[in-house]
N, C-alpha and C. Protein backbone atom coordinates (compact mmCIF):
# COMPACT_ATOMS: atom_id res chain seq x y z
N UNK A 1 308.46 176.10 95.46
CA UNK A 1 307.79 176.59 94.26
C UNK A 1 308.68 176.30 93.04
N UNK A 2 308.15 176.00 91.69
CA UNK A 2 308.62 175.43 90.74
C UNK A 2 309.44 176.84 89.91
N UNK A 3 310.35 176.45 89.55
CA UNK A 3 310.89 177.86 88.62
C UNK A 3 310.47 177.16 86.96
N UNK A 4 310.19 178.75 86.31
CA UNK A 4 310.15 178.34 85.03
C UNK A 4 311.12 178.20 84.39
N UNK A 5 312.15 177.01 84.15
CA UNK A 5 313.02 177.16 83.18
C UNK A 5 313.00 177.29 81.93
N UNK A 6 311.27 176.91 81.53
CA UNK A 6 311.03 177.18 79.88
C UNK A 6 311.28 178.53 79.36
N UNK A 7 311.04 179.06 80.74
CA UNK A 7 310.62 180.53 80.28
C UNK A 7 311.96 181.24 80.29
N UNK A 8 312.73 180.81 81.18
CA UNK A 8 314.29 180.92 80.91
C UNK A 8 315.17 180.97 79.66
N UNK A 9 315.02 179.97 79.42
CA UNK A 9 315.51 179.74 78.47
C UNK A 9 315.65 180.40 77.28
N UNK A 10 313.84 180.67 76.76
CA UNK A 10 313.43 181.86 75.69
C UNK A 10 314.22 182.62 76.05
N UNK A 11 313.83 183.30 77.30
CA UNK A 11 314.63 184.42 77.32
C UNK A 11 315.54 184.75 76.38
N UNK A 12 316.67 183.70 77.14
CA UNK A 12 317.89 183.61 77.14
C UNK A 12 318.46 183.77 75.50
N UNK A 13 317.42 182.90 74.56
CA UNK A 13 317.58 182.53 73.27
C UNK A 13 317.60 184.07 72.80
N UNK A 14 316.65 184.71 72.90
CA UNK A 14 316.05 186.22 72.95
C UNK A 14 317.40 186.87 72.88
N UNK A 15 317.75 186.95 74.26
CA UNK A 15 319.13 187.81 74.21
C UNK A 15 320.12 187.51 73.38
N UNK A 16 320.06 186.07 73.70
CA UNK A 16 321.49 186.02 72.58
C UNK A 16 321.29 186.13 71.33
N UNK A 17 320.47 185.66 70.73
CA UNK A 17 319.75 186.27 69.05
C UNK A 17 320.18 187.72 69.02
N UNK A 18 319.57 188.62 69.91
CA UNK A 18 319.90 190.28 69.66
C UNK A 18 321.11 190.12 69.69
N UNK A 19 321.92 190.00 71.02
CA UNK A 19 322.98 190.17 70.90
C UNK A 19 323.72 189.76 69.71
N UNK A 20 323.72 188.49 69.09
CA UNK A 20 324.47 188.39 67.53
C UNK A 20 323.92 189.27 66.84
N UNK A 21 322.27 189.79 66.56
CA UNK A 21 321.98 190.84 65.32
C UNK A 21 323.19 192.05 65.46
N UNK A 22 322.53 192.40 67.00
CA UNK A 22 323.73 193.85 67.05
C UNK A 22 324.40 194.06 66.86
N UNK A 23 325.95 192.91 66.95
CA UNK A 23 327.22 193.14 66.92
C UNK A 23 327.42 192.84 65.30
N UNK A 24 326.50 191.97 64.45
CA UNK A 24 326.77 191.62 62.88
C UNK A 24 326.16 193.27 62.64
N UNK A 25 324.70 193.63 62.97
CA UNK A 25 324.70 195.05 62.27
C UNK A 25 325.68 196.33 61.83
N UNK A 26 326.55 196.18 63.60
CA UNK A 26 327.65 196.87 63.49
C UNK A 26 328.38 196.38 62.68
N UNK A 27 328.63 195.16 62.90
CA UNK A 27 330.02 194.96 61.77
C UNK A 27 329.81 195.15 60.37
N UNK A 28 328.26 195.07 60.13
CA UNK A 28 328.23 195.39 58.53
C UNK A 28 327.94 196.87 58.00
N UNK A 29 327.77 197.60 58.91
CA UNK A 29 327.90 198.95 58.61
C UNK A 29 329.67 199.69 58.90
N UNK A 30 330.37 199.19 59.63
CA UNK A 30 331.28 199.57 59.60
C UNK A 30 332.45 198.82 58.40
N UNK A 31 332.16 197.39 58.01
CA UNK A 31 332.98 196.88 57.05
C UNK A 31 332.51 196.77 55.81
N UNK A 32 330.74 196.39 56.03
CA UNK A 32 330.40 196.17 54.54
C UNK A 32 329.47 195.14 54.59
N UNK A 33 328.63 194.73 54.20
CA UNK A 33 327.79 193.16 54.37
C UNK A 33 328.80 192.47 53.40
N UNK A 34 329.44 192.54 52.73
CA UNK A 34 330.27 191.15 51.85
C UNK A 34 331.44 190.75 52.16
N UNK A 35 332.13 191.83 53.06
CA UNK A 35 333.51 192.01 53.94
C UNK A 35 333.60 190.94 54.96
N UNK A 36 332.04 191.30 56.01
CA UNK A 36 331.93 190.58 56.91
C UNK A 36 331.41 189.05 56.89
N UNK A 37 332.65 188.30 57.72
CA UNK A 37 332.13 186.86 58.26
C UNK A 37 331.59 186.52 59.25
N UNK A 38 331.04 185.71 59.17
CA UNK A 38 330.05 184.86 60.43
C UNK A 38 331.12 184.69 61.39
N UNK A 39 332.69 184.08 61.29
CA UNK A 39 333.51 184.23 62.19
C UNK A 39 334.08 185.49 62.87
N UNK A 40 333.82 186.61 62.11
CA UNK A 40 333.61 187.65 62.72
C UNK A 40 332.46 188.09 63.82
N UNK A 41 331.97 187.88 63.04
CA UNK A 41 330.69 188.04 63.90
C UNK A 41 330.38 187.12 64.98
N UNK A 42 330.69 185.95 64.95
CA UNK A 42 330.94 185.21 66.31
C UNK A 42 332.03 185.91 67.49
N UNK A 43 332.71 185.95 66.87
CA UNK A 43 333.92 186.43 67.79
C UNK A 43 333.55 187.58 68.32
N UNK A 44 333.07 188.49 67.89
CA UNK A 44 332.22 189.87 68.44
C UNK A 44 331.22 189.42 69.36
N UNK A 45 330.63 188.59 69.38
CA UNK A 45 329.40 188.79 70.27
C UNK A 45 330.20 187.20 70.97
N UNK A 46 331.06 186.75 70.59
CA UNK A 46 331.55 185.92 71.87
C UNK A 46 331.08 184.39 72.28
N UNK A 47 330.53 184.08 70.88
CA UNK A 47 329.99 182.65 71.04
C UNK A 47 330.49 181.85 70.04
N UNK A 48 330.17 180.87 69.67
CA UNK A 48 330.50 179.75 69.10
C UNK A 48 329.92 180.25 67.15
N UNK A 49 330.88 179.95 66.30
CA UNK A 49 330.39 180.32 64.85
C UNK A 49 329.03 179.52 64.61
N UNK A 50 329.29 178.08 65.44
CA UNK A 50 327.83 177.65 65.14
C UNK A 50 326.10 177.56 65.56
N UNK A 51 327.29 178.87 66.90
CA UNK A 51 325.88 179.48 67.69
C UNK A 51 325.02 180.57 66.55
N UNK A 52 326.10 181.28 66.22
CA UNK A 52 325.55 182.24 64.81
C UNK A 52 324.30 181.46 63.77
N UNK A 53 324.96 180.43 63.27
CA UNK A 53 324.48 179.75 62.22
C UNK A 53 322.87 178.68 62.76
N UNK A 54 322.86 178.44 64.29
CA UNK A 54 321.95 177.84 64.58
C UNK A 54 320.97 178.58 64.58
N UNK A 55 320.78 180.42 64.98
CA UNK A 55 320.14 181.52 64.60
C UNK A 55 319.76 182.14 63.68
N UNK A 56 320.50 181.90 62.84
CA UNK A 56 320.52 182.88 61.56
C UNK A 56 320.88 181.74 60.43
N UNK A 57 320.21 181.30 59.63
CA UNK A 57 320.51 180.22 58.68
C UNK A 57 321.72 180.89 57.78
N UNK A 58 320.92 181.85 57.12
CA UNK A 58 321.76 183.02 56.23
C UNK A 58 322.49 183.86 57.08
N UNK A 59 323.33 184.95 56.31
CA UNK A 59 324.24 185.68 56.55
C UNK A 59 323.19 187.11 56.42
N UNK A 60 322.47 186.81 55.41
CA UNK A 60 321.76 187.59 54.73
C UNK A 60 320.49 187.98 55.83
N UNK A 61 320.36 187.08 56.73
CA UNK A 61 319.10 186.91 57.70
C UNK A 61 319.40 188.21 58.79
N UNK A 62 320.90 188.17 59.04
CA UNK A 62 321.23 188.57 60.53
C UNK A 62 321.43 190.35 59.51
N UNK A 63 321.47 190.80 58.45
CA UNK A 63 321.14 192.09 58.18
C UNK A 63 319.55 192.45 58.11
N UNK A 64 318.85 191.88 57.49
CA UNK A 64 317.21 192.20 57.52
C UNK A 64 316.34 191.02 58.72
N UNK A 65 316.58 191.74 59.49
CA UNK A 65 316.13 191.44 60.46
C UNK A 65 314.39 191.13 60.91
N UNK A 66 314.18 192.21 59.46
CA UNK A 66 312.53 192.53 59.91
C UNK A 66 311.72 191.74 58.89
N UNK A 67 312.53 190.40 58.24
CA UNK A 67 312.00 190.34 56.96
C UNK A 67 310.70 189.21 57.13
N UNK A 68 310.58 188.64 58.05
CA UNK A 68 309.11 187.88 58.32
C UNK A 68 308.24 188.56 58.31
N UNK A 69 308.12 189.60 59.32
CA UNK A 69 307.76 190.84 58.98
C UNK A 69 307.41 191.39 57.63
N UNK A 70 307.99 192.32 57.27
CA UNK A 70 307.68 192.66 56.15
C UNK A 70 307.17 191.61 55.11
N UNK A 71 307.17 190.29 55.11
CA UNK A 71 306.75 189.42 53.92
C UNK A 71 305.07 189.39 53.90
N UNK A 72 305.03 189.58 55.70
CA UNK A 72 303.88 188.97 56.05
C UNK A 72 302.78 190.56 56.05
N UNK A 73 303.30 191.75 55.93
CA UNK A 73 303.01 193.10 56.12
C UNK A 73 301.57 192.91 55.34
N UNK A 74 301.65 193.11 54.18
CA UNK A 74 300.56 193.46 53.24
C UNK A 74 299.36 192.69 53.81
N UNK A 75 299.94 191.36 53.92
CA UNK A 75 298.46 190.33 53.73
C UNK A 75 297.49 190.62 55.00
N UNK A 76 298.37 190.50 55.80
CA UNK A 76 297.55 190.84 57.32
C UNK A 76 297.03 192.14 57.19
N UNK A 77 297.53 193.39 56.67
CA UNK A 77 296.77 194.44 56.56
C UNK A 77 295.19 194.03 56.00
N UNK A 78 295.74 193.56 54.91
CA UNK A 78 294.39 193.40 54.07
C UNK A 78 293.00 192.14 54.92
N UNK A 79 294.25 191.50 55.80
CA UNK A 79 293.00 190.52 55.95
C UNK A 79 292.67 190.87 57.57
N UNK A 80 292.71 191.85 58.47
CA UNK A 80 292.30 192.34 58.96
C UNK A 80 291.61 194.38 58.88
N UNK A 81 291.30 194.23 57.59
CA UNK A 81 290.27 195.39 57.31
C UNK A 81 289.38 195.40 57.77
N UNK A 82 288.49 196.71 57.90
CA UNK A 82 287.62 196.97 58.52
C UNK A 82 286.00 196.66 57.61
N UNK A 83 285.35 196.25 58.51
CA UNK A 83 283.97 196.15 57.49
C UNK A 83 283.77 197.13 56.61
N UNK A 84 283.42 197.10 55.60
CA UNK A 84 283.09 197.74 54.19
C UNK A 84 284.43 198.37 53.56
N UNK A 85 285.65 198.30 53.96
CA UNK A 85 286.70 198.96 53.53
C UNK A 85 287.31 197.49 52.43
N UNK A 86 288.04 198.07 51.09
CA UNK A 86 288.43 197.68 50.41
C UNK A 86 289.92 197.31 50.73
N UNK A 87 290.43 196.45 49.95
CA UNK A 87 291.92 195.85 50.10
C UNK A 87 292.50 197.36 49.87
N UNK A 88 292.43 198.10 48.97
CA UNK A 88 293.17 199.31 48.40
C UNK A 88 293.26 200.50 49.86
N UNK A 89 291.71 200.44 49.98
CA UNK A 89 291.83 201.64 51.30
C UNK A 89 292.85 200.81 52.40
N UNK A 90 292.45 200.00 52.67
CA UNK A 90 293.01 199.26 54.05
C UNK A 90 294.45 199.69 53.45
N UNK A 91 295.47 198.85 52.83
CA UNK A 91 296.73 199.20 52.23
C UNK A 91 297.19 200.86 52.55
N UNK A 92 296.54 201.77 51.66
CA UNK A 92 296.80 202.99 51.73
C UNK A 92 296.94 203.53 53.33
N UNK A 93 295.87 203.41 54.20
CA UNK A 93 296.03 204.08 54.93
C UNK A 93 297.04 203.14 55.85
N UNK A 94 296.76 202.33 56.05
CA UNK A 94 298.42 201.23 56.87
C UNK A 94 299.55 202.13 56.31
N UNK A 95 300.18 202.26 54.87
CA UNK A 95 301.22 202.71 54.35
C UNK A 95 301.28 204.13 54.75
N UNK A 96 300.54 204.89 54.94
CA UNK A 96 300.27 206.60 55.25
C UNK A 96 300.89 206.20 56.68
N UNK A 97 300.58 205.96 57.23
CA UNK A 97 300.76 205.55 58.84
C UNK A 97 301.93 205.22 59.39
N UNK A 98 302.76 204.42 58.36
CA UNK A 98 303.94 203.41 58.46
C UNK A 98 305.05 204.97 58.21
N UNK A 99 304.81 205.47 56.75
CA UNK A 99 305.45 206.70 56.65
C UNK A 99 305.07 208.26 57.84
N UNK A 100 304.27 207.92 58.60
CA UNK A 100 304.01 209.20 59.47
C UNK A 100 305.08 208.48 61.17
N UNK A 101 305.09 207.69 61.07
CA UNK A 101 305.80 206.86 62.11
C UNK A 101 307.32 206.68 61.85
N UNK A 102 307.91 207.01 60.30
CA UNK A 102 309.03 206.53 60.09
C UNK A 102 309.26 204.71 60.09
N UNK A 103 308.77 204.70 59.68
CA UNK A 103 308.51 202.79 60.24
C UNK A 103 309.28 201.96 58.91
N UNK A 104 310.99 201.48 59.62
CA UNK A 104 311.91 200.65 58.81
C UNK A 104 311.30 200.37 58.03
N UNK A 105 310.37 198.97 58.68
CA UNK A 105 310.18 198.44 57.65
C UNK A 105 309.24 198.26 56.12
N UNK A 106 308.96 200.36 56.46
CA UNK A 106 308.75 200.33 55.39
C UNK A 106 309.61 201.20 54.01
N UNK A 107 310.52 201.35 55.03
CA UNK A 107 311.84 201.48 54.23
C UNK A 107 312.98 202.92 54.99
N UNK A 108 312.22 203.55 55.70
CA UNK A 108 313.08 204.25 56.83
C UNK A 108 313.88 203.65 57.43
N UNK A 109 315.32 203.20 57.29
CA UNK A 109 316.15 202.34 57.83
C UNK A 109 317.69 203.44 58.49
N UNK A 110 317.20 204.47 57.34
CA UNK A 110 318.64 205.33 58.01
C UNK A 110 320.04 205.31 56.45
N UNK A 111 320.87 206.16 56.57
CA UNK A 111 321.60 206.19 55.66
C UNK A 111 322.59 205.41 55.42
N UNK A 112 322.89 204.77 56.48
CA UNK A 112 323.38 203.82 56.63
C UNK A 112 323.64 202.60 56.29
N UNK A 113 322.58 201.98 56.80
CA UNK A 113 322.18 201.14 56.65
C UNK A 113 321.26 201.07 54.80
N UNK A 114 320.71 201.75 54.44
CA UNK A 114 320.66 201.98 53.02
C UNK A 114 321.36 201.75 51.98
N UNK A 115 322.52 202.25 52.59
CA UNK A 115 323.80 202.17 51.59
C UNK A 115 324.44 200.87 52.12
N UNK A 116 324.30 200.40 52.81
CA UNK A 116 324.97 199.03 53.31
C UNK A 116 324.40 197.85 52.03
N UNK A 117 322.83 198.04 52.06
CA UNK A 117 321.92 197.47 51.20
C UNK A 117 322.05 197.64 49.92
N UNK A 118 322.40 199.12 49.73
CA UNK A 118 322.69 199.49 48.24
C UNK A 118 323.70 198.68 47.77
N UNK A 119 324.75 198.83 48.03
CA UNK A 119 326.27 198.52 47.81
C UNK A 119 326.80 196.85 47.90
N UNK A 120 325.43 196.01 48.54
CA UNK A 120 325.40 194.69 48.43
C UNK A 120 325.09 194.14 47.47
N UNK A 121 325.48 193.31 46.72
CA UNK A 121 324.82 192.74 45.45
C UNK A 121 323.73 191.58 46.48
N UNK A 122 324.11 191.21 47.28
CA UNK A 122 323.79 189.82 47.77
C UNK A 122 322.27 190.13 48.53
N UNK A 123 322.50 191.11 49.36
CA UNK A 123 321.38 192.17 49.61
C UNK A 123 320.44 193.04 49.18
N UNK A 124 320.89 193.12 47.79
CA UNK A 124 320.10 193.77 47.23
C UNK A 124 318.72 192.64 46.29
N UNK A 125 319.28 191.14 46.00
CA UNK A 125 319.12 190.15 45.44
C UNK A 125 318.01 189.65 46.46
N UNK A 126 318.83 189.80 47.81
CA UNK A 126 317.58 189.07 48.81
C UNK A 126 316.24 190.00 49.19
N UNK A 127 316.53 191.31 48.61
CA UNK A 127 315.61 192.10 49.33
C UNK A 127 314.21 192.02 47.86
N UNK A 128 315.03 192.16 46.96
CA UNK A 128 313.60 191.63 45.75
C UNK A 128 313.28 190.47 45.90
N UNK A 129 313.78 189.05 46.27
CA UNK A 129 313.19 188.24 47.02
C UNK A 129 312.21 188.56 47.93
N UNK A 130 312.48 189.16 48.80
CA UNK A 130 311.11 189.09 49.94
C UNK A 130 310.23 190.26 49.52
N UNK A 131 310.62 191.14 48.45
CA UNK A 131 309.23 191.58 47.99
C UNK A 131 308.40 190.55 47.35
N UNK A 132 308.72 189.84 46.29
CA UNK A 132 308.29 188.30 45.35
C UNK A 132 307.22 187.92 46.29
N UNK A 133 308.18 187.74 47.66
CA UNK A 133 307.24 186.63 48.74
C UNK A 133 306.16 187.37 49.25
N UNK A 134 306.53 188.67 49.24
CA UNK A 134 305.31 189.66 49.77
C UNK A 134 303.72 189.33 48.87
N UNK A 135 304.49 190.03 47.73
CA UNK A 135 303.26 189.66 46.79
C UNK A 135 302.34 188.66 46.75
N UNK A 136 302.85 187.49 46.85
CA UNK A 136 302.58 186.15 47.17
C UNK A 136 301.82 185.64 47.84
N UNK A 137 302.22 186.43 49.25
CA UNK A 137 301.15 186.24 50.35
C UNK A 137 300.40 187.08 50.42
N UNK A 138 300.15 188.46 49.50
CA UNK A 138 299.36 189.29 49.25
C UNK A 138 297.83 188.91 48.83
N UNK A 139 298.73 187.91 47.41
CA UNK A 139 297.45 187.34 46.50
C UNK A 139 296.92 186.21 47.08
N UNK A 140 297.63 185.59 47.77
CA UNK A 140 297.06 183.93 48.91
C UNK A 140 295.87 184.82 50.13
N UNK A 141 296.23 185.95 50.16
CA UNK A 141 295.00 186.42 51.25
C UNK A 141 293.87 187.24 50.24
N UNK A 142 293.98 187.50 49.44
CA UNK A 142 292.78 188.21 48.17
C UNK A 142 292.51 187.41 47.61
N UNK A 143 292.72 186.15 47.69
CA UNK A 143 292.12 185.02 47.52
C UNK A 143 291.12 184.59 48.11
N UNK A 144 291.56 184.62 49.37
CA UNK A 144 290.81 183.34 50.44
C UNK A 144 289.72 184.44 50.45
N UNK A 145 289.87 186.15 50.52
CA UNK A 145 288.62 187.38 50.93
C UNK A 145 288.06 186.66 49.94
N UNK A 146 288.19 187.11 49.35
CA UNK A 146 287.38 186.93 47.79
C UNK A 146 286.95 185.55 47.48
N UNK A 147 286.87 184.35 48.07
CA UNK A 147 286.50 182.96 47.62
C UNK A 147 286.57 182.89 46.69
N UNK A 148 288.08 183.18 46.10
CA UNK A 148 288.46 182.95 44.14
C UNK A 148 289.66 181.85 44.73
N UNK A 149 289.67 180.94 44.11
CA UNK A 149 290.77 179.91 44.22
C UNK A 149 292.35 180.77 42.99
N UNK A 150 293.34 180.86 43.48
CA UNK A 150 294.52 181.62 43.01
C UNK A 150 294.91 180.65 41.61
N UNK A 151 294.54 179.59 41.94
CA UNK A 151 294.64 178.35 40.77
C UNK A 151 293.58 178.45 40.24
N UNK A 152 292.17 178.76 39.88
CA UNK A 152 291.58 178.81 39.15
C UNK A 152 290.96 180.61 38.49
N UNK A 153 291.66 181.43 39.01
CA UNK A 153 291.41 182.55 38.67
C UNK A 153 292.43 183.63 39.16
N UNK A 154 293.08 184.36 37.63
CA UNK A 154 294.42 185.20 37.91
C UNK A 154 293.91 186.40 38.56
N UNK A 155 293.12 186.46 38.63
CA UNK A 155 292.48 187.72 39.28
C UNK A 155 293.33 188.13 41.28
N UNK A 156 293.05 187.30 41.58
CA UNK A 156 294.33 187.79 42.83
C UNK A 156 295.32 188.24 42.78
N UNK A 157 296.07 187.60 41.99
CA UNK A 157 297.06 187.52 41.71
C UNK A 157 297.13 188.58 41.30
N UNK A 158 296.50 189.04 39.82
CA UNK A 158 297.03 190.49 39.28
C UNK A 158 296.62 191.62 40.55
N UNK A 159 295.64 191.42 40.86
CA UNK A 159 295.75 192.65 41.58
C UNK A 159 296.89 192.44 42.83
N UNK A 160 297.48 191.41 43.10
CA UNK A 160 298.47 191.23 44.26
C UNK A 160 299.88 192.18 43.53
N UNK A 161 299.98 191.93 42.37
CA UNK A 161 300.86 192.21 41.86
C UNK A 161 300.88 194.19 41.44
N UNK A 162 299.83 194.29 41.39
CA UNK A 162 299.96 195.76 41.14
C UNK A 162 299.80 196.61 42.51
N UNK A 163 299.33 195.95 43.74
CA UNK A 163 299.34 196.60 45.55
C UNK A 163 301.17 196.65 45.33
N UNK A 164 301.81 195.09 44.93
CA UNK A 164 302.59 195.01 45.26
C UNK A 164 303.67 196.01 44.89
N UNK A 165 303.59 196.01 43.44
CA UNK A 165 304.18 196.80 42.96
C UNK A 165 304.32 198.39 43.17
N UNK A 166 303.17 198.29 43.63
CA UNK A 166 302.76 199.94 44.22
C UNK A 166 303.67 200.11 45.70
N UNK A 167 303.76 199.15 46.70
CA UNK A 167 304.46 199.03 47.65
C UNK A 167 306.23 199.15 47.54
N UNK A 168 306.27 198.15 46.62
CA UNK A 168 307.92 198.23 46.17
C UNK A 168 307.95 198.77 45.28
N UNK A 169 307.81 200.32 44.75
CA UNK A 169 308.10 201.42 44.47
C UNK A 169 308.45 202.19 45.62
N UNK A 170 307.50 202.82 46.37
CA UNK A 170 307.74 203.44 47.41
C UNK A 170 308.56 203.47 48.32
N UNK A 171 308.75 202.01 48.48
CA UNK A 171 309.82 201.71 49.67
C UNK A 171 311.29 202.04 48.71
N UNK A 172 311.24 201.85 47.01
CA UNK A 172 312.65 202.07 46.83
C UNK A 172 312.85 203.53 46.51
N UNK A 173 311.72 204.29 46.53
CA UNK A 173 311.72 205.64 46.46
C UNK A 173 312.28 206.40 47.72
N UNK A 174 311.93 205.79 49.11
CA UNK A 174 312.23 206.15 50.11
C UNK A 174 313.77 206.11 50.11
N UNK A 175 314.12 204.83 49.95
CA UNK A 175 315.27 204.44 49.70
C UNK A 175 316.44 205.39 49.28
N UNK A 176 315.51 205.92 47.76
CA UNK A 176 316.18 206.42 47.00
C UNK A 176 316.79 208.20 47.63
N UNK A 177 315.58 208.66 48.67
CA UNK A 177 315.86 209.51 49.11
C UNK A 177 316.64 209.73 50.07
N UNK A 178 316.44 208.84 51.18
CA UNK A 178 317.59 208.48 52.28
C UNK A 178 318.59 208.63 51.67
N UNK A 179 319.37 208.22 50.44
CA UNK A 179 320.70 207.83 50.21
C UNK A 179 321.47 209.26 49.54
N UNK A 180 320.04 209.80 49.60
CA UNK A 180 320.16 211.80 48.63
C UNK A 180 320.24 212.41 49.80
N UNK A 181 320.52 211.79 51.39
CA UNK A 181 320.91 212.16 52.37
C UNK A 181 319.95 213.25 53.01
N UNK A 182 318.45 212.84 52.45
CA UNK A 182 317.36 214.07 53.05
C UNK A 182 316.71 213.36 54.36
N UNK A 183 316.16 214.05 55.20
CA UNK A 183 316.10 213.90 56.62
C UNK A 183 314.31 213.06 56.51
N UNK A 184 313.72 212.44 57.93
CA UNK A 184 312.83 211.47 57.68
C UNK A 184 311.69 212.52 57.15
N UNK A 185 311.64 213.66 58.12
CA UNK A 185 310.93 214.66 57.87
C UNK A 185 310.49 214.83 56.28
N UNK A 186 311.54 215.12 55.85
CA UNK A 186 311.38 215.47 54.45
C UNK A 186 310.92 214.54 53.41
N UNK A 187 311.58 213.39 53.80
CA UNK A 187 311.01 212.19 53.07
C UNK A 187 309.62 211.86 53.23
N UNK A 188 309.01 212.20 54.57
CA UNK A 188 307.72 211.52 54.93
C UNK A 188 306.99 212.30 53.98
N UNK A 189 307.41 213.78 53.73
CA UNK A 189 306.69 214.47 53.02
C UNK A 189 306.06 214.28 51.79
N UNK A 190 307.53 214.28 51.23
CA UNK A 190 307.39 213.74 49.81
C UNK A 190 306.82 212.81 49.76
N UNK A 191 307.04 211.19 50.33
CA UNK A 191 306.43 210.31 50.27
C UNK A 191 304.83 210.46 50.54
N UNK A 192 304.25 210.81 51.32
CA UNK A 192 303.10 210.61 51.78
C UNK A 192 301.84 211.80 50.29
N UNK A 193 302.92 212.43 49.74
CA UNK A 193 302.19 213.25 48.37
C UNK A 193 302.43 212.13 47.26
N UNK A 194 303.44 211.64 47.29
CA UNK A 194 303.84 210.60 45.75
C UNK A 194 302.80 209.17 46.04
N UNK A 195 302.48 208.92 47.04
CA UNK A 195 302.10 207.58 47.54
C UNK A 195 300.40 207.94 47.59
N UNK A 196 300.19 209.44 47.78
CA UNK A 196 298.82 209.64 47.26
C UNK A 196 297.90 209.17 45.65
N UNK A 197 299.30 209.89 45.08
CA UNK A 197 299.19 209.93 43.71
C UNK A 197 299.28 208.20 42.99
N UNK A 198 299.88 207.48 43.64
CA UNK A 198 300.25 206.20 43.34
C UNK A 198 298.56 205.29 43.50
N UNK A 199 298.60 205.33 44.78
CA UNK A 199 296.90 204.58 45.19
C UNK A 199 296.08 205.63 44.25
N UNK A 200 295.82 206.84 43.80
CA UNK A 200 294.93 206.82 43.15
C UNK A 200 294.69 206.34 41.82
N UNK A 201 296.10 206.33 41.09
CA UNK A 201 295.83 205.61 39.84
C UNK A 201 295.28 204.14 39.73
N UNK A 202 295.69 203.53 41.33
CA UNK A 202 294.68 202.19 41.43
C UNK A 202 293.18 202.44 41.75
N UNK A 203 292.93 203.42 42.07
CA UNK A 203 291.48 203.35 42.93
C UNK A 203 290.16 203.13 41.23
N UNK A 204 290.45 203.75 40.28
CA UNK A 204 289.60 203.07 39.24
C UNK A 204 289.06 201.80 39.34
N UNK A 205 290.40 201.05 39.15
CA UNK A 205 290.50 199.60 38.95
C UNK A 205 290.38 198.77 39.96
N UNK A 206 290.82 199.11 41.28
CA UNK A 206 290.73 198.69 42.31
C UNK A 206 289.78 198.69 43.74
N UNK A 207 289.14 200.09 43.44
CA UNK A 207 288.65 200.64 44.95
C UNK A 207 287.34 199.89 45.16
N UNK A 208 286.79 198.62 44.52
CA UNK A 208 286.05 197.68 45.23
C UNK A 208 286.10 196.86 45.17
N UNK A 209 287.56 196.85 44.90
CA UNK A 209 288.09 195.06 45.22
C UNK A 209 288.04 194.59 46.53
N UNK A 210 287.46 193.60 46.53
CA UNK A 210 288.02 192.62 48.52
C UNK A 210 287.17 193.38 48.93
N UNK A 211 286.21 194.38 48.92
CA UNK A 211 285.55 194.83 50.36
C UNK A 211 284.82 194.03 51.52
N UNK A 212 285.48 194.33 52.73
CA UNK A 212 285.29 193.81 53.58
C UNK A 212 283.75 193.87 54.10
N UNK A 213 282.97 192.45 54.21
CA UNK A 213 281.31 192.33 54.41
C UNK A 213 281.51 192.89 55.83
């Protein structure tokens, strides 16, 4: 009988990928994300510096781990809504959900790790980056709902930009609380009342945008 070595292999890639995230996570919570090198971080997890680098292009990659993820968060919400539900509802209740779960990546990461992010210039630079990209692919999918071409009508776009903006508030609000050292509990709280108040000032302008046929 034939063995799968393809399937091996993944694996294998699998493990060792984690294994470098883990041992760089540690090292950047215990030294710092700007402290730490990739030759550090090789040497910790015991492979080659250019095993690191064949994984992780950036330095910046092997701390946000979740960031395909998160780029790709919004759009797929929106473009798997439910018949007759609007881009705004769909959003809201995904985000209610994300905060009742504690869910990183929507900014529950821990105090830690917060302040790791805080205290990075380099990290902090890449993380408004992949909101940018969020948006982006926000308005490329309220596009295609909506059969408005993004090049011939700003209309996606602005409204990509104000979900978005509504999103990266919250997450730096969360942020902001984690680092005031209050527990998820408490945060979910707050959050899930401030994040009420946030979607409703869109629901005027917004609450029949994109509805799903």
């Amino acid at each position: 009988m034939a063995i799968d070595t393809s399937g091996l292999r993944e694996s294998k890639k699998r493990e060792t990928r984690q294994l470098i995230s883990d041992h760089a996570t540690r090292l950047f919570l215990d030294q710092g994300f700007e402290q730490t090198t990739i030759a550090e971080i090789a040497a910790a997890a015991r492979v080659a510096k250019k095993t690191v680098t064949n994984y992780f292009q950036r330095k910046e990659d092997l701390a946000l781990d979740h960031q395909e993820e998160f780029v790709a968060g919004l759009a797929e919400v929106v473009a798997g809504r439910a018949a007759g539900e609007s881009a705004l509802t769909a959003l809201r209740t995904a985000f209610l959900a994300a905060v009742e779960e504690h869910d990183p990546v929507a900014g529950f990461s821990g105090p830690d790790f917060s302040r790791m992010i805080a205290e990075s210039p380099t990290l902090t630079a890449r993380l408004r980056d992949l909101h940018d990209r969020r948006e982006h692919a926000l308005a490329e999918t309220l596009a295609a709902a909506t059969g408005t071409p993004a090049a011939d009508d700003i209309t996606p776009r602005a409204v990509a930009a104000q979900l978005g903006a509504a999103h990266r508030l919250l997450f730096e609000r969360i942020q902001e609380l984690t680092l005031a050292d209050h527990d998820n509990e408490h945060i979910a709280a707050v959050i899930t009342h401030e994040a009420t108040q946030v979607f409703a000032l869109l629901e005027p302008a917004l609450g029949d945008y994109a509805v799903a046929p």
